[in-house]
N, C-alpha and C. Protein backbone atom coordinates (compact mmCIF):
# COMPACT_ATOMS: atom_id res chain seq x y z
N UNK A 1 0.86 -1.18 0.00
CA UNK A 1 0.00 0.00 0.00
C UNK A 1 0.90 1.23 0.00
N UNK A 2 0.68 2.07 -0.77
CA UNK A 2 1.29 3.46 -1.11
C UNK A 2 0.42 4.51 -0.82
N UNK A 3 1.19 5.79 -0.35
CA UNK A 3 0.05 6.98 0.51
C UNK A 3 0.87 8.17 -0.44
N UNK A 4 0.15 9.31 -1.22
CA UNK A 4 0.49 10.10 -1.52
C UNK A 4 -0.53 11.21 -1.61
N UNK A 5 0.05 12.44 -1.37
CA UNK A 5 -0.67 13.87 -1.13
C UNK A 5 -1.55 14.49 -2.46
N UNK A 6 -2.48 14.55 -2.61
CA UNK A 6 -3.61 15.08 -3.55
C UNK A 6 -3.51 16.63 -3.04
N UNK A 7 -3.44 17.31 -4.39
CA UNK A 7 -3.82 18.51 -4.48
C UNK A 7 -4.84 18.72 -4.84
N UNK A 8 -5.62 19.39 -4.45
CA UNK A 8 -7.11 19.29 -4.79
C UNK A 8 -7.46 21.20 -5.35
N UNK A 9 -7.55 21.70 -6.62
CA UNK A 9 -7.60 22.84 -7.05
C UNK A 9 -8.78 22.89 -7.40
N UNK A 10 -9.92 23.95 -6.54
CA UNK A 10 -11.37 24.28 -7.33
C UNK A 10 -11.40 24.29 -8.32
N UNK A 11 -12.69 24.71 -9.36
CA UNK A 11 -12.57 25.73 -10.24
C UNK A 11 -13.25 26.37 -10.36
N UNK A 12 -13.38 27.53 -9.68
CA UNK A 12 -14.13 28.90 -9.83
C UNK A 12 -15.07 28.78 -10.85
N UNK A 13 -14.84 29.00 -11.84
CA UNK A 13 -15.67 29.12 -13.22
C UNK A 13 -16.55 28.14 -13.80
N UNK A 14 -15.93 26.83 -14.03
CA UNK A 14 -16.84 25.66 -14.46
C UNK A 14 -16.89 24.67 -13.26
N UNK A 15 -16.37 24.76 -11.91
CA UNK A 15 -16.66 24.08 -11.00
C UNK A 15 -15.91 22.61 -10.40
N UNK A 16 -15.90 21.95 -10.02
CA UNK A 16 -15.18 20.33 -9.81
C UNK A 16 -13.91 20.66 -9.35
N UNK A 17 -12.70 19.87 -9.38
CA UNK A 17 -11.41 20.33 -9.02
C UNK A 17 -10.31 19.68 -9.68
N UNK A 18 -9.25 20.26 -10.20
CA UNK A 18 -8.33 19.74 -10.61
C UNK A 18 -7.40 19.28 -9.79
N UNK A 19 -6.73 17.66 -9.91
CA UNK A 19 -6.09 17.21 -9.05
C UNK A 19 -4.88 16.50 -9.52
N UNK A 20 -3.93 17.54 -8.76
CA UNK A 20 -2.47 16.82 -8.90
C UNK A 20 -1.71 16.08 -7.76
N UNK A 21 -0.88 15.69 -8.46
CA UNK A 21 -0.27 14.57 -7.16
C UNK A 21 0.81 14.30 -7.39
N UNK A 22 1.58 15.86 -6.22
CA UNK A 22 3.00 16.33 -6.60
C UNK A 22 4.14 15.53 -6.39
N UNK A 23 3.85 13.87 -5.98
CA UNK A 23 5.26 12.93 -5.46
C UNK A 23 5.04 12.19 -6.97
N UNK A 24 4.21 12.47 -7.94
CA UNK A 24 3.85 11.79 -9.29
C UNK A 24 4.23 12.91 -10.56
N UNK A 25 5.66 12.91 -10.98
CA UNK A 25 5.21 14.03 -12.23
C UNK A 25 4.61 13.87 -13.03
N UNK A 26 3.97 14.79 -13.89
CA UNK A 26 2.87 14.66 -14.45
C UNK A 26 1.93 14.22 -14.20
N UNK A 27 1.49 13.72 -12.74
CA UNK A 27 0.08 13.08 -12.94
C UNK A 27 -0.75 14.44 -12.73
N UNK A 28 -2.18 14.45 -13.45
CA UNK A 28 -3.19 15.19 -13.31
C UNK A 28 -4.04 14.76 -13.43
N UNK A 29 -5.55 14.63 -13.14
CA UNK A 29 -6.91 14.44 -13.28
C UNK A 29 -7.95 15.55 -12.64
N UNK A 30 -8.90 15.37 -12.58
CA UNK A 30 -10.25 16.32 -12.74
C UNK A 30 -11.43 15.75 -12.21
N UNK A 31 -12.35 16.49 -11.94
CA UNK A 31 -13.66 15.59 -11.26
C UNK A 31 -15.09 16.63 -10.75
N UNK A 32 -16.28 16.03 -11.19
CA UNK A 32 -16.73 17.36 -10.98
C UNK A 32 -17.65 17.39 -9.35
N UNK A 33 -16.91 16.56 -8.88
CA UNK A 33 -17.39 16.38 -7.15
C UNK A 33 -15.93 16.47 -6.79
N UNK A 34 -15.98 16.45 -5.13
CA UNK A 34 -14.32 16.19 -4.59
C UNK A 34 -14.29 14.73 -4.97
N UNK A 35 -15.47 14.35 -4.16
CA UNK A 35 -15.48 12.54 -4.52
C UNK A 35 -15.31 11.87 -5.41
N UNK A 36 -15.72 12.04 -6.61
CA UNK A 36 -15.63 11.85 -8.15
C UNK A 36 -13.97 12.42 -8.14
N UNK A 37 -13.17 13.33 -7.48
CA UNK A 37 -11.98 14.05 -7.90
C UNK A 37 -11.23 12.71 -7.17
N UNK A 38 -11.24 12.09 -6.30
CA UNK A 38 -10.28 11.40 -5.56
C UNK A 38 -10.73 10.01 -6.33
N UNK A 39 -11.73 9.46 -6.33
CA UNK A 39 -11.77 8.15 -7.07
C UNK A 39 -11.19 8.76 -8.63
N UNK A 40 -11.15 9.57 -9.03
CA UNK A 40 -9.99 9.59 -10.43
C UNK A 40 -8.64 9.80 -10.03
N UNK A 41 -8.40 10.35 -8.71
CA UNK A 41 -6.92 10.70 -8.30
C UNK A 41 -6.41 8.65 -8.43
N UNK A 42 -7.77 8.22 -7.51
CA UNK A 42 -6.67 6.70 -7.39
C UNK A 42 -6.61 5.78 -8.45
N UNK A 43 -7.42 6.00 -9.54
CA UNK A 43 -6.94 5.43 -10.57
C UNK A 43 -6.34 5.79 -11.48
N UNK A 44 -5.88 6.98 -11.11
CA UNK A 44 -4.80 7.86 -12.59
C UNK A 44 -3.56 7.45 -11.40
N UNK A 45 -3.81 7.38 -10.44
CA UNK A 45 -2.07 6.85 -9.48
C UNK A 45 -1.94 5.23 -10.15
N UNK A 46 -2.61 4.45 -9.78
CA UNK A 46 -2.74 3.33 -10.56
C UNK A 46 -1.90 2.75 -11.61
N UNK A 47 -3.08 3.83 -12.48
CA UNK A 47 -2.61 3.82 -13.81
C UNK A 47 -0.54 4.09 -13.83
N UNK A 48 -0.60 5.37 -13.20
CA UNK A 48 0.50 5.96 -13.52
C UNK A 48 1.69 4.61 -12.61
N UNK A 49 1.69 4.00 -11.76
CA UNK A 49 2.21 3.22 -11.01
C UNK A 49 2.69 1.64 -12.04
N UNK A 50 1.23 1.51 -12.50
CA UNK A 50 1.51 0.16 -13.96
C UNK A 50 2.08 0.64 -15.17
N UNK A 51 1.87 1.79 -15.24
CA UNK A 51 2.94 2.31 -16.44
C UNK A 51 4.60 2.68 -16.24
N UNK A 52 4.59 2.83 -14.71
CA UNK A 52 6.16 3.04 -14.63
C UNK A 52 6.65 1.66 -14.35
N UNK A 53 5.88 0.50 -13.87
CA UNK A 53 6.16 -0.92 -13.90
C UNK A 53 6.71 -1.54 -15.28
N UNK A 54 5.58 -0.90 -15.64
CA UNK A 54 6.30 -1.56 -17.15
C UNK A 54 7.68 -1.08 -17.78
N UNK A 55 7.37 -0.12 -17.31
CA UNK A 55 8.93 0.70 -18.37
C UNK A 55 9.62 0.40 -17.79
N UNK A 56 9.89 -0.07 -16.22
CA UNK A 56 11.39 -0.30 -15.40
C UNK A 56 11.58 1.40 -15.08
N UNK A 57 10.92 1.74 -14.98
CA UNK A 57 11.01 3.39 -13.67
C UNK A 57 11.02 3.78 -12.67
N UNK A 58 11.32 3.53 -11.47
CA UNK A 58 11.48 3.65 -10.03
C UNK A 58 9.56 4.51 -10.00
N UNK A 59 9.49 4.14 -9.16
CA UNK A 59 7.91 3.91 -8.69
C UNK A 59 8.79 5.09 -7.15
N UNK A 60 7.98 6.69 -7.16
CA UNK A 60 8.32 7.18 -5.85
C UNK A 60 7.55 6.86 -4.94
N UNK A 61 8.15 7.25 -3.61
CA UNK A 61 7.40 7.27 -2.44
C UNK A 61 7.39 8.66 -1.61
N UNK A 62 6.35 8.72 -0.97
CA UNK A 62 6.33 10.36 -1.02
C UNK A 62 6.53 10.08 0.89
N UNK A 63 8.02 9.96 1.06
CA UNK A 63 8.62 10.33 2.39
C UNK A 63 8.02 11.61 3.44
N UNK A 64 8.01 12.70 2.87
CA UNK A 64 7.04 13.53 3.52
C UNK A 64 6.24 14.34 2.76
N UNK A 65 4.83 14.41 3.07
CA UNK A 65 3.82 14.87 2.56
C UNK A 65 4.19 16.48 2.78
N UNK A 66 3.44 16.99 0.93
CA UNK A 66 3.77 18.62 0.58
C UNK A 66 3.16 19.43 1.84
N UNK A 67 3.53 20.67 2.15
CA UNK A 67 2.91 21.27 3.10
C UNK A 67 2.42 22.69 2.17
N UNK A 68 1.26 22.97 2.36
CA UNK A 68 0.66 23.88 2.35
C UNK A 68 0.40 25.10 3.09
N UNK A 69 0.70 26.54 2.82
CA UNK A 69 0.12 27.57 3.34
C UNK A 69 -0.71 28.78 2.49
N UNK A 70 -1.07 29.52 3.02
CA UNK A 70 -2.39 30.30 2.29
C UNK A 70 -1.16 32.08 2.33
N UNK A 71 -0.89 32.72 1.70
CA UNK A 71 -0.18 33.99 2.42
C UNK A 71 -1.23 35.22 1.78
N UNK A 72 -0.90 36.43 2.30
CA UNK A 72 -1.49 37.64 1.50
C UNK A 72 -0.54 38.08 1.16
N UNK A 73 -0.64 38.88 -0.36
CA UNK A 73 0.47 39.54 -0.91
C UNK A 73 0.01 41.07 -1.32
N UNK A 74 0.10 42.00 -0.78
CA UNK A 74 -0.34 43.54 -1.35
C UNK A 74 -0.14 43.64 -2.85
N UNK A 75 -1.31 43.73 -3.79
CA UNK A 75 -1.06 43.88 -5.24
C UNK A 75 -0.94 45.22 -5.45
């Protein structure tokens, strides 16, 4: 079993969230619930996990989870 950090990005405009999963490059997926966003997060990890199997690619492990903060910036 493998544990990795979901970014979970609204979208203002058309709604659902875009979701990356920064110990995975390139992985991205989308969803137009959170719920619907995480059952595509774990099968695009999946996916992305049997595709680096195959190629012979070191498969990461995400040692410590990304940390997040919110800041204000004066525009």
């Amino acid at each position: 079993m493998r544990r990795y950090t979901l970014l979970l990005i609204p979208d203002a405009e058309e709604g659902g969230f875009t979701v990356r999963v920064p110990a995975l490059p390139g992985l991205t997926t989308e969803g137009d619930t959170l719920e619907e966003s995480i059952a595509n997060a774990r099968d695009a990890i999946a996916l992305w996990i049997k595709s680096a199997e195959k190629h012979g690619e070191p498969i990461p492990d995400e040692e410590l989870p990304p940390q997040t903060i919110t800041i204000e910036v004066a525009a």
